[in-house]
PDB file of N, CA and C in Angstrom:
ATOM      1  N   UNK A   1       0.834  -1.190   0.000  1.00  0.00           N
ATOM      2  CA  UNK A   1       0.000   0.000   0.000  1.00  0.00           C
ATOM      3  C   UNK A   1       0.879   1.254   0.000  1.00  0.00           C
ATOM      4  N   UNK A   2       0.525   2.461  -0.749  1.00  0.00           N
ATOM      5  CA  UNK A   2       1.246   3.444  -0.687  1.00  0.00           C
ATOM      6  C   UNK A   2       1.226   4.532   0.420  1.00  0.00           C
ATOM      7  N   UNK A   3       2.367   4.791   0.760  1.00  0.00           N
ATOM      8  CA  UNK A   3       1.848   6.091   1.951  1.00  0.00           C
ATOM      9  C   UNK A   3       1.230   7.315   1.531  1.00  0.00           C
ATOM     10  N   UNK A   4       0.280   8.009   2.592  1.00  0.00           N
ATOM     11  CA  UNK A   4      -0.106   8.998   2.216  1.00  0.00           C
ATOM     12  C   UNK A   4       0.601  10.089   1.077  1.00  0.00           C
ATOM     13  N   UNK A   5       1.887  10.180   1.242  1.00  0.00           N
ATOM     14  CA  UNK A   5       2.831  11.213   1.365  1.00  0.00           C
ATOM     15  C   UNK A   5       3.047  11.122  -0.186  1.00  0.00           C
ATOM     16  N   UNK A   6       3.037   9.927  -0.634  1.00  0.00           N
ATOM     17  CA  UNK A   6       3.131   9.416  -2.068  1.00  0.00           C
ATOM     18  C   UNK A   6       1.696   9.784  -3.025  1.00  0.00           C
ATOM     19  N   UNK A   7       1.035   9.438  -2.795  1.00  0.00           N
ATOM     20  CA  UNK A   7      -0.335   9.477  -3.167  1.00  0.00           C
ATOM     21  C   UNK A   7      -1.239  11.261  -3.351  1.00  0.00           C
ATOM     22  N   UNK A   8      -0.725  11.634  -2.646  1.00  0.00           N
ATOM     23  CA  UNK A   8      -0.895  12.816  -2.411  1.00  0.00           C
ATOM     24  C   UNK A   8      -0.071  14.128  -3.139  1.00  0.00           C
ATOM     25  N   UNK A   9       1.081  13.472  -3.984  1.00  0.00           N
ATOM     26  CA  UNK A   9       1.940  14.448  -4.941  1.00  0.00           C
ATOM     27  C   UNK A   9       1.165  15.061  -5.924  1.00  0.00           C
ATOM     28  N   UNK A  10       1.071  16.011  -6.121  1.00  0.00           N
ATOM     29  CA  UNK A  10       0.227  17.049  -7.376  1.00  0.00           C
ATOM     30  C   UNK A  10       1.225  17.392  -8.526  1.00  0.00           C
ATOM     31  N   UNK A  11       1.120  16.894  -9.879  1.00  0.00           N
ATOM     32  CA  UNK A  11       1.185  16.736 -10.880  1.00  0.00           C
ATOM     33  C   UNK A  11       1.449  17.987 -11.251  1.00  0.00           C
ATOM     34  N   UNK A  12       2.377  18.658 -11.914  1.00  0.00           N
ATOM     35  CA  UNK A  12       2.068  20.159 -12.652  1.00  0.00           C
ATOM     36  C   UNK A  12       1.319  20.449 -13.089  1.00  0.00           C
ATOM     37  N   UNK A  13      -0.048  21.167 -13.381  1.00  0.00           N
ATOM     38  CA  UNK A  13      -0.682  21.442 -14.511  1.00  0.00           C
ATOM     39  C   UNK A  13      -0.377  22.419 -15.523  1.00  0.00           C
ATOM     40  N   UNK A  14      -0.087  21.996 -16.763  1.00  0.00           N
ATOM     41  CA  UNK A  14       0.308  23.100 -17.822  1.00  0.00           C
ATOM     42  C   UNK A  14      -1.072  23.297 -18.442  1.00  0.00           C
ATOM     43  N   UNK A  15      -1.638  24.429 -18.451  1.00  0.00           N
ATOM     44  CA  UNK A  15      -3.002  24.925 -18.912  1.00  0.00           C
ATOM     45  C   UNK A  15      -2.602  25.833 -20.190  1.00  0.00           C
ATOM     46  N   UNK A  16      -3.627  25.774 -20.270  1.00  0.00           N
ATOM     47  CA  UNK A  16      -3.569  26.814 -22.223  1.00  0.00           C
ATOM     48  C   UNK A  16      -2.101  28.648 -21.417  1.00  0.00           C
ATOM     49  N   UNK A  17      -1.808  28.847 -22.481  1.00  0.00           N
ATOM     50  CA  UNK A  17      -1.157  30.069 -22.145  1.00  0.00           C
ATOM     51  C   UNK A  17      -1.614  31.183 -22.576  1.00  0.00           C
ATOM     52  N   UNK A  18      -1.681  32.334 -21.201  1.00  0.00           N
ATOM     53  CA  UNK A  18      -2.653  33.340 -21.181  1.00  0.00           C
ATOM     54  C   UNK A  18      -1.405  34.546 -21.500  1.00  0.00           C
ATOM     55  N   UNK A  19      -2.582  35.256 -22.331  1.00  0.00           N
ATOM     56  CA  UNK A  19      -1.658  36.536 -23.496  1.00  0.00           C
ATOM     57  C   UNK A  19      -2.388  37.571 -22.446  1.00  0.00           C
ATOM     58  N   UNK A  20      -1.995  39.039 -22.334  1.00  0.00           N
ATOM     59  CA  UNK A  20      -2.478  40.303 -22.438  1.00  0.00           C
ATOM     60  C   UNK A  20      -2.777  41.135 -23.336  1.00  0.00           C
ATOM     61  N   UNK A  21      -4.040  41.606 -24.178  1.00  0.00           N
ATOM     62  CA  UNK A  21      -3.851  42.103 -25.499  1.00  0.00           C
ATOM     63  C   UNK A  21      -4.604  43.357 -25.132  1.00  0.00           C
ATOM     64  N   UNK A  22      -4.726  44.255 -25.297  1.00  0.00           N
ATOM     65  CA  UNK A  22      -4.858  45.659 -25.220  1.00  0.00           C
ATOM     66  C   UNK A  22      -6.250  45.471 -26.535  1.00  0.00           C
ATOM     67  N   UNK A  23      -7.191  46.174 -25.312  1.00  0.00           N
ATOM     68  CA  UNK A  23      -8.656  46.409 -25.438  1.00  0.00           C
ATOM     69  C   UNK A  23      -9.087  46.834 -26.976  1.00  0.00           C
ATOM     70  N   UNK A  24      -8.266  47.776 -27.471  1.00  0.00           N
ATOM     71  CA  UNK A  24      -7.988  48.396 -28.902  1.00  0.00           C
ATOM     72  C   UNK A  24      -8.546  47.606 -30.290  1.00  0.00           C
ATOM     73  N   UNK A  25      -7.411  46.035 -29.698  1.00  0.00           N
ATOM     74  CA  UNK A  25      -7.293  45.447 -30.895  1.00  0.00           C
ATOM     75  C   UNK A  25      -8.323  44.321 -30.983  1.00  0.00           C
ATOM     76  N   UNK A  26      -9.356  44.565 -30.095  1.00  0.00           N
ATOM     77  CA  UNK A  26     -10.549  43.120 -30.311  1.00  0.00           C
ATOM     78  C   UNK A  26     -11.415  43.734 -30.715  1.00  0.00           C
ATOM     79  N   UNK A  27     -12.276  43.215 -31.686  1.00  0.00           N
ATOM     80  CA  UNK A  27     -13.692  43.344 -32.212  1.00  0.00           C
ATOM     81  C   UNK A  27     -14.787  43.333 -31.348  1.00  0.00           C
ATOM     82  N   UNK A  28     -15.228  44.762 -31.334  1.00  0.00           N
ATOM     83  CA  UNK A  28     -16.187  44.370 -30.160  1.00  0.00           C
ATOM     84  C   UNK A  28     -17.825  44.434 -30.791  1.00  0.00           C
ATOM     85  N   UNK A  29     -17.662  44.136 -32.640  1.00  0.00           N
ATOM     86  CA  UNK A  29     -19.306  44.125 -32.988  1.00  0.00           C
ATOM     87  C   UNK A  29     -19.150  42.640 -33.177  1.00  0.00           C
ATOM     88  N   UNK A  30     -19.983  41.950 -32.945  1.00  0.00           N
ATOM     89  CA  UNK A  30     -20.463  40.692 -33.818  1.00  0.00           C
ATOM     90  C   UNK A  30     -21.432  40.604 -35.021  1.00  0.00           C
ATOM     91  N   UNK A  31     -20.845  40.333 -35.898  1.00  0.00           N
ATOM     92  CA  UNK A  31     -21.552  40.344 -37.117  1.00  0.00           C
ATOM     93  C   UNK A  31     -21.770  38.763 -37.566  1.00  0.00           C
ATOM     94  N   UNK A  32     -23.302  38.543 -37.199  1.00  0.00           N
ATOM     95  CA  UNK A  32     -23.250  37.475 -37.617  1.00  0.00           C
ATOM     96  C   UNK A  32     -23.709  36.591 -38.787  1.00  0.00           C
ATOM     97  N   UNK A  33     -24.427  35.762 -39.365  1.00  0.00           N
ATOM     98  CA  UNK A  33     -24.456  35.137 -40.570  1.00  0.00           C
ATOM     99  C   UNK A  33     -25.571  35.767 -41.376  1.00  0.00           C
ATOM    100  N   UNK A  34     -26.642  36.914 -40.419  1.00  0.00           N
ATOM    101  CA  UNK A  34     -27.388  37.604 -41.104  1.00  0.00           C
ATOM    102  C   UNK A  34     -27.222  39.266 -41.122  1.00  0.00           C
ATOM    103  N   UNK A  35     -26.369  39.602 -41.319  1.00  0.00           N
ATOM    104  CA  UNK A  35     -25.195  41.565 -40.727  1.00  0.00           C
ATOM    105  C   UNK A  35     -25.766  41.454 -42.137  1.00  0.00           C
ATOM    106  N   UNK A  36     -24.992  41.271 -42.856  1.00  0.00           N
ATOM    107  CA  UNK A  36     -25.027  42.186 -44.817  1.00  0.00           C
ATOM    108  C   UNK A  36     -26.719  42.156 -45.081  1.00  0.00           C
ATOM    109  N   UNK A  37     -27.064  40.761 -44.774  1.00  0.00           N
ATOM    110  CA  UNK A  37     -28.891  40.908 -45.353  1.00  0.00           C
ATOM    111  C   UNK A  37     -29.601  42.124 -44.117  1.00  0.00           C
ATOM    112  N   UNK A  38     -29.211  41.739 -43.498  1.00  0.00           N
ATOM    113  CA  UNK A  38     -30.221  43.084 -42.391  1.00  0.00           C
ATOM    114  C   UNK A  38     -29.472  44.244 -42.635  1.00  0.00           C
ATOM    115  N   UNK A  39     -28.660  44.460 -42.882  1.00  0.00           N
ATOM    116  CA  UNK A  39     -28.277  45.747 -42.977  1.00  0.00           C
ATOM    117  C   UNK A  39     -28.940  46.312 -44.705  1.00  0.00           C
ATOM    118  N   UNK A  40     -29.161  45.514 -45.375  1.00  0.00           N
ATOM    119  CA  UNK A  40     -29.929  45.979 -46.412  1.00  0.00           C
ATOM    120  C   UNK A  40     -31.189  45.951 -46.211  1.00  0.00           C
ATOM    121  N   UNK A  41     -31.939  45.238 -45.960  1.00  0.00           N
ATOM    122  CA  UNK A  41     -33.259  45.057 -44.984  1.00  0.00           C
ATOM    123  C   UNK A  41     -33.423  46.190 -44.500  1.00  0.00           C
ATOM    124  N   UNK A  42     -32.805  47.321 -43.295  1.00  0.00           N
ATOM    125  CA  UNK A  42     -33.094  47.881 -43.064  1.00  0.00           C
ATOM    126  C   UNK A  42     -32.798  49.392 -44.042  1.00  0.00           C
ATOM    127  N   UNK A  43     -31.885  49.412 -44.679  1.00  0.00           N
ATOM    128  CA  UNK A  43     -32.129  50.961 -45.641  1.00  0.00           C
ATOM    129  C   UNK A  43     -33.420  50.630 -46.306  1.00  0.00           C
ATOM    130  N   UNK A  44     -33.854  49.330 -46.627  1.00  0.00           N
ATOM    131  CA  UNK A  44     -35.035  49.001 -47.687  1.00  0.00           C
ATOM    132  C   UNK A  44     -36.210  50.044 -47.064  1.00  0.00           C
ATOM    133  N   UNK A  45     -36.306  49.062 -45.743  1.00  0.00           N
ATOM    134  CA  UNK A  45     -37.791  49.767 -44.720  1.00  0.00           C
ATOM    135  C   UNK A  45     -37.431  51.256 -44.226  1.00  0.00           C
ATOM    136  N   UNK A  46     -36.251  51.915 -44.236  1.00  0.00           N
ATOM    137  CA  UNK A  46     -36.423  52.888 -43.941  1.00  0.00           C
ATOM    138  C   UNK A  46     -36.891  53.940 -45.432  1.00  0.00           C
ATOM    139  N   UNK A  47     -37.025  52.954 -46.820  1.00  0.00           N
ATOM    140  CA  UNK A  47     -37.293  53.813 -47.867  1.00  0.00           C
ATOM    141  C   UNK A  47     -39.171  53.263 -48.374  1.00  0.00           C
ATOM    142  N   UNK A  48     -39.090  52.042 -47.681  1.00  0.00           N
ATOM    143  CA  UNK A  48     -40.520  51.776 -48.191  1.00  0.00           C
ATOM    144  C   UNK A  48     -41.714  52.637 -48.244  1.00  0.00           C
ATOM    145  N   UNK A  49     -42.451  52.627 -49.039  1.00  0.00           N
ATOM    146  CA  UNK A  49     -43.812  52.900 -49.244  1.00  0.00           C
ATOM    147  C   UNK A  49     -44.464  52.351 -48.089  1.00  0.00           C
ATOM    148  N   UNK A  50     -45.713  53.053 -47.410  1.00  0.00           N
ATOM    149  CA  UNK A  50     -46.332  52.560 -46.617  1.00  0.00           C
ATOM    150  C   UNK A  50     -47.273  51.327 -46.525  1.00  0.00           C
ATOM    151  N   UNK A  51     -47.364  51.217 -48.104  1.00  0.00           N
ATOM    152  CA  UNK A  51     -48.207  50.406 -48.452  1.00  0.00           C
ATOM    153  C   UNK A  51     -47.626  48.653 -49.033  1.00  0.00           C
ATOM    154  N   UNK A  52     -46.006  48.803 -49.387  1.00  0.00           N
ATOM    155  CA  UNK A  52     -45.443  48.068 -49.582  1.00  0.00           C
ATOM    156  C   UNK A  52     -45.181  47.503 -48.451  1.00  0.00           C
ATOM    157  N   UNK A  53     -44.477  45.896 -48.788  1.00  0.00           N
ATOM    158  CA  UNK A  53     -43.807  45.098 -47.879  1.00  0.00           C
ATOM    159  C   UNK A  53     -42.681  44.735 -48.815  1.00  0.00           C
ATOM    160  N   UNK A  54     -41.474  43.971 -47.714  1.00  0.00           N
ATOM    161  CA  UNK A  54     -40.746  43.852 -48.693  1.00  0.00           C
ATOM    162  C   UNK A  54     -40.334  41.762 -48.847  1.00  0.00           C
ATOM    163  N   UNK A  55     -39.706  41.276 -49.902  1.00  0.00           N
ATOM    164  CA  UNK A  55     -40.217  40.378 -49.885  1.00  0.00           C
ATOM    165  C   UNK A  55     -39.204  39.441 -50.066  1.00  0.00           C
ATOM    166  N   UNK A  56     -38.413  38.360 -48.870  1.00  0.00           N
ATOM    167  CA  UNK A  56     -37.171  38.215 -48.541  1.00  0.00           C
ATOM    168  C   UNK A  56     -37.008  36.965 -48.899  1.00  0.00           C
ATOM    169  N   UNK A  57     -36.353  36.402 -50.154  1.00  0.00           N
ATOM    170  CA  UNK A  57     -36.226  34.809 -49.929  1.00  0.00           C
ATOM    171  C   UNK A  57     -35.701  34.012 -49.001  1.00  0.00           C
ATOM    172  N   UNK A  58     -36.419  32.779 -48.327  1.00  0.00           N
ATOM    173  CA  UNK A  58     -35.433  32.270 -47.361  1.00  0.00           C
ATOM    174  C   UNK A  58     -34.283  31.275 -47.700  1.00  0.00           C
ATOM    175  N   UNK A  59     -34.127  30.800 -48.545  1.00  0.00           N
ATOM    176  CA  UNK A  59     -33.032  30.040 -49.031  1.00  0.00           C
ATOM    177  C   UNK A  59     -33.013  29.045 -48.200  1.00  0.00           C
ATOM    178  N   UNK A  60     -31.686  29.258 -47.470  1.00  0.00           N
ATOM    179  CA  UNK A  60     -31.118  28.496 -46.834  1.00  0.00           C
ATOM    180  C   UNK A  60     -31.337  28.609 -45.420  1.00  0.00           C
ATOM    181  N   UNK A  61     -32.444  29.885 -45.180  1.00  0.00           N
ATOM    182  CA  UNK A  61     -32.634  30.456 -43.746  1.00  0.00           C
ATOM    183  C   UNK A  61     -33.681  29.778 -43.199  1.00  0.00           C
ATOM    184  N   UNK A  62     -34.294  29.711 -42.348  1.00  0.00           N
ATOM    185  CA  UNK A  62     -35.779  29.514 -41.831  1.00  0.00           C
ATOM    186  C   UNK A  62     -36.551  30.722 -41.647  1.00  0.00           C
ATOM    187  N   UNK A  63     -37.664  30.461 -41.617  1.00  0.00           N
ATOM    188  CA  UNK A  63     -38.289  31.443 -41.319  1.00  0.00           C
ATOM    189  C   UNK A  63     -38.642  32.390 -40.055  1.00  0.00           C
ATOM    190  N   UNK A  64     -38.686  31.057 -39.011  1.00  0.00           N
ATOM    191  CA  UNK A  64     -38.021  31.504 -37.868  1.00  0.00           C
ATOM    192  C   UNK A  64     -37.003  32.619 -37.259  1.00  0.00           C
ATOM    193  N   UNK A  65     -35.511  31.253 -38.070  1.00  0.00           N
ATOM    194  CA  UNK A  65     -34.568  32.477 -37.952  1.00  0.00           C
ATOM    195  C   UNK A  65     -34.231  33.635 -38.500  1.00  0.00           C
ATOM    196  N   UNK A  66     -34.883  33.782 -39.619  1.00  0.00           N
ATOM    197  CA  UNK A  66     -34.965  35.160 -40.813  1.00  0.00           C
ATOM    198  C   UNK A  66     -35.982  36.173 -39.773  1.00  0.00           C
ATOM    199  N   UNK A  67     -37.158  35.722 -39.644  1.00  0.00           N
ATOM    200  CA  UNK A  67     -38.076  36.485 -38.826  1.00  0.00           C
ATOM    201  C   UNK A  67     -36.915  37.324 -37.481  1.00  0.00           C
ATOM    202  N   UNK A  68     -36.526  36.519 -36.723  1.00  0.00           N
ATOM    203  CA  UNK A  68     -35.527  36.878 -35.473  1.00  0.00           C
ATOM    204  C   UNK A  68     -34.645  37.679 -35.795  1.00  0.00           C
ATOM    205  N   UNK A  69     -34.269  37.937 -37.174  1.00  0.00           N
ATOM    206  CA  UNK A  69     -32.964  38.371 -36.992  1.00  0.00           C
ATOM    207  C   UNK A  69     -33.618  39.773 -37.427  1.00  0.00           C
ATOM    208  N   UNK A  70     -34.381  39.986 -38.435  1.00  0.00           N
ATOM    209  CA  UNK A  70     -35.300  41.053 -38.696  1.00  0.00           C
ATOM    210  C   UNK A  70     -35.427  41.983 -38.292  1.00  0.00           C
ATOM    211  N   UNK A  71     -36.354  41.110 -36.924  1.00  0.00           N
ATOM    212  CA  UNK A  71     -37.240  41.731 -35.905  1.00  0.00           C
ATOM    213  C   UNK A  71     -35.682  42.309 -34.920  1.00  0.00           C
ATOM    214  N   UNK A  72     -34.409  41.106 -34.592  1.00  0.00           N
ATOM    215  CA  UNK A  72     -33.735  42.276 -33.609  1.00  0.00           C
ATOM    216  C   UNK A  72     -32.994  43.643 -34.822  1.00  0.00           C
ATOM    217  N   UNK A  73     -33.144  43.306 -35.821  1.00  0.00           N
ATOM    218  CA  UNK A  73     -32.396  44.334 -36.344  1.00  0.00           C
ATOM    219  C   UNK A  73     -33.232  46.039 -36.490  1.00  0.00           C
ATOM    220  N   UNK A  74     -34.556  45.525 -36.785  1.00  0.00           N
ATOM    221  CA  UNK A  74     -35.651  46.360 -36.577  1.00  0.00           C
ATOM    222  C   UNK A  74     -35.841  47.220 -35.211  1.00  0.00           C
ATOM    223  N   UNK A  75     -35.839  46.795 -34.581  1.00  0.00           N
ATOM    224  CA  UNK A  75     -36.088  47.258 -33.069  1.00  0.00           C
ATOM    225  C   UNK A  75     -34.645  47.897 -32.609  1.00  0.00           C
ATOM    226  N   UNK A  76     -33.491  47.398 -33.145  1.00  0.00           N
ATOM    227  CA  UNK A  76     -32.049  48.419 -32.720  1.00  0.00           C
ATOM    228  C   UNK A  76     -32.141  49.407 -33.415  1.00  0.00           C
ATOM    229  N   UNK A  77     -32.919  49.623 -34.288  1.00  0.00           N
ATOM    230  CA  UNK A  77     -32.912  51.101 -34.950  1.00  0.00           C
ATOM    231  C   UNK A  77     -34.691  51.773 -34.605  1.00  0.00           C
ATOM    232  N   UNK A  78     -35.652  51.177 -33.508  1.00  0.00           N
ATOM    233  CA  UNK A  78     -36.983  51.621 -33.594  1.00  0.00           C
ATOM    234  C   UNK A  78     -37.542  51.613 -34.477  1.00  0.00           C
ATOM    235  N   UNK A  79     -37.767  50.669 -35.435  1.00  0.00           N
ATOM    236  CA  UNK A  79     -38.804  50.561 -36.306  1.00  0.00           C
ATOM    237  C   UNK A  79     -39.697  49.407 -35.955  1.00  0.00           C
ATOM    238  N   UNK A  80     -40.842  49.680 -36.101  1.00  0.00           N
ATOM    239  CA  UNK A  80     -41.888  48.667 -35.574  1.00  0.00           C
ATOM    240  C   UNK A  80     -42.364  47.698 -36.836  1.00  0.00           C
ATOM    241  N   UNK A  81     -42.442  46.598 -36.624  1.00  0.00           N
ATOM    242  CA  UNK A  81     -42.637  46.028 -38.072  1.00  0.00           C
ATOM    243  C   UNK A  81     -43.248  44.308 -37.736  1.00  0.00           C
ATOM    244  N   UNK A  82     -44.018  44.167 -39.206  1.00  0.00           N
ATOM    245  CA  UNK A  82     -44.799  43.289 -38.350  1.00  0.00           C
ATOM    246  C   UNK A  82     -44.356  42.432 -39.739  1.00  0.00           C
ATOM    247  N   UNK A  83     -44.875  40.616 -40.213  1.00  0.00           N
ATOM    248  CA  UNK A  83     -44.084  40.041 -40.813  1.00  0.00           C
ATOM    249  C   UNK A  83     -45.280  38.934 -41.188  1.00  0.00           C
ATOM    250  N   UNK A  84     -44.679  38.113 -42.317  1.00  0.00           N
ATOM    251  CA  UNK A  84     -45.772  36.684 -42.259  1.00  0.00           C
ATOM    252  C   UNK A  84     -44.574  35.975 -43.277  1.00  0.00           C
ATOM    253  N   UNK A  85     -44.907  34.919 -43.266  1.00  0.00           N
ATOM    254  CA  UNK A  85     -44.384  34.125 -44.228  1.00  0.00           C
ATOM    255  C   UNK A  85     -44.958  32.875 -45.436  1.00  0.00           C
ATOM    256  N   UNK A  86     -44.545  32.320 -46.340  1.00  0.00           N
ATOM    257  CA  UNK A  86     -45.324  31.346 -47.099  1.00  0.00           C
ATOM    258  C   UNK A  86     -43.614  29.987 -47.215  1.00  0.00           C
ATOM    259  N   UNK A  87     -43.687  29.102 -47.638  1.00  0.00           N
ATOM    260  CA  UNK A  87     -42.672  28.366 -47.714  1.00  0.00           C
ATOM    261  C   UNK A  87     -41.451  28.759 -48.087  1.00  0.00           C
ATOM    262  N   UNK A  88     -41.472  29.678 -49.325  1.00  0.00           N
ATOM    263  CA  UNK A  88     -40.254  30.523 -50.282  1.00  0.00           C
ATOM    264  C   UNK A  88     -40.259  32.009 -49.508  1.00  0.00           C
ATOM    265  N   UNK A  89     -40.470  32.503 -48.936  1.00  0.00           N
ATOM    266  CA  UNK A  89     -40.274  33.682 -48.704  1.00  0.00           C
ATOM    267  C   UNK A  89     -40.508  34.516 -47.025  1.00  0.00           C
ATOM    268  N   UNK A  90     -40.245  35.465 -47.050  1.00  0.00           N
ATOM    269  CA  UNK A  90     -40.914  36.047 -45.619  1.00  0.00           C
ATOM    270  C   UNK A  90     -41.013  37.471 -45.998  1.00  0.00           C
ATOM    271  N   UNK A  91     -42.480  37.630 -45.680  1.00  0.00           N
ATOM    272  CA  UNK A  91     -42.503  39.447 -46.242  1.00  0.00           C
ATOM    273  C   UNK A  91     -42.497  40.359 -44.816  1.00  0.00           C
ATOM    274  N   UNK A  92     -42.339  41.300 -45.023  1.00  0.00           N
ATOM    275  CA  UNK A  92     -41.925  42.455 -43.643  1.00  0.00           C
ATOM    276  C   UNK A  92     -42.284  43.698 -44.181  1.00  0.00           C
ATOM    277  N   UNK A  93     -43.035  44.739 -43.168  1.00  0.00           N
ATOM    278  CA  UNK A  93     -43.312  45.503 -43.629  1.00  0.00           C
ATOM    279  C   UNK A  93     -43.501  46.540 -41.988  1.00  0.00           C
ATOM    280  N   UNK A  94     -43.930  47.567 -42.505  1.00  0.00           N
ATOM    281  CA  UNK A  94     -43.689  48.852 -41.431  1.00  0.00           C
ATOM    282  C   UNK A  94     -44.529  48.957 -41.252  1.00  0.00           C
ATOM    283  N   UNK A  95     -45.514  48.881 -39.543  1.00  0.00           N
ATOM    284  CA  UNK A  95     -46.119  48.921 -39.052  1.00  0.00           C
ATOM    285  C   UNK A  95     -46.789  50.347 -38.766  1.00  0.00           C
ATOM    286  N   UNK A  96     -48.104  50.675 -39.251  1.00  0.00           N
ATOM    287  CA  UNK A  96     -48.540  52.150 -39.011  1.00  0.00           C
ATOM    288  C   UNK A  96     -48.496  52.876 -37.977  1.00  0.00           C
TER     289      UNK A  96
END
């Protein structure tokens, strides 16, 4: 049996190695897989007709997540806007 004294030795731990990088040089927007489409999205609705909607293919998106990203991009600039969708598309439009 081993003695305490043995059993009880702690191993080095070498952990990942920690940098200091000056606040400057990190990105502090996240732009994520929907930035370029909402950012056109929104000059669109800020030029729409009141009567128009505008009319977004989803591709590869869901509608769900197209709706979400929309709606937060909408609301960081105060525009109120309301939405529906059909299988191919999601329309959005500016709420009176």
């Amino acid at each position: 049996m081993a003695s305490r004294k043995e059993s009880d030795k702690s191993v080095p731990h070498e952990g990942p190695k920690v940098e200091r990088v000056p606040l400057s040089s990190l990105v502090r927007k996240r732009h994520g897989k929907h930035y370029d489409l909402m950012k056109q999205v929104l000059r669109e609705l800020a030029e729409l007709p009141g009567e128009s909607a505008l009319k977004l293919p989803l591709g590869d998106f869901s509608a769900k997540d197209l709706r979400s990203a929309v709606s937060r991009a909408a609301a960081s600039k105060r525009i109120e806007i309301s939405s529906t969708s059909d299988r191919e598309n999601l329309y959005v439009w500016k709420r009176r």
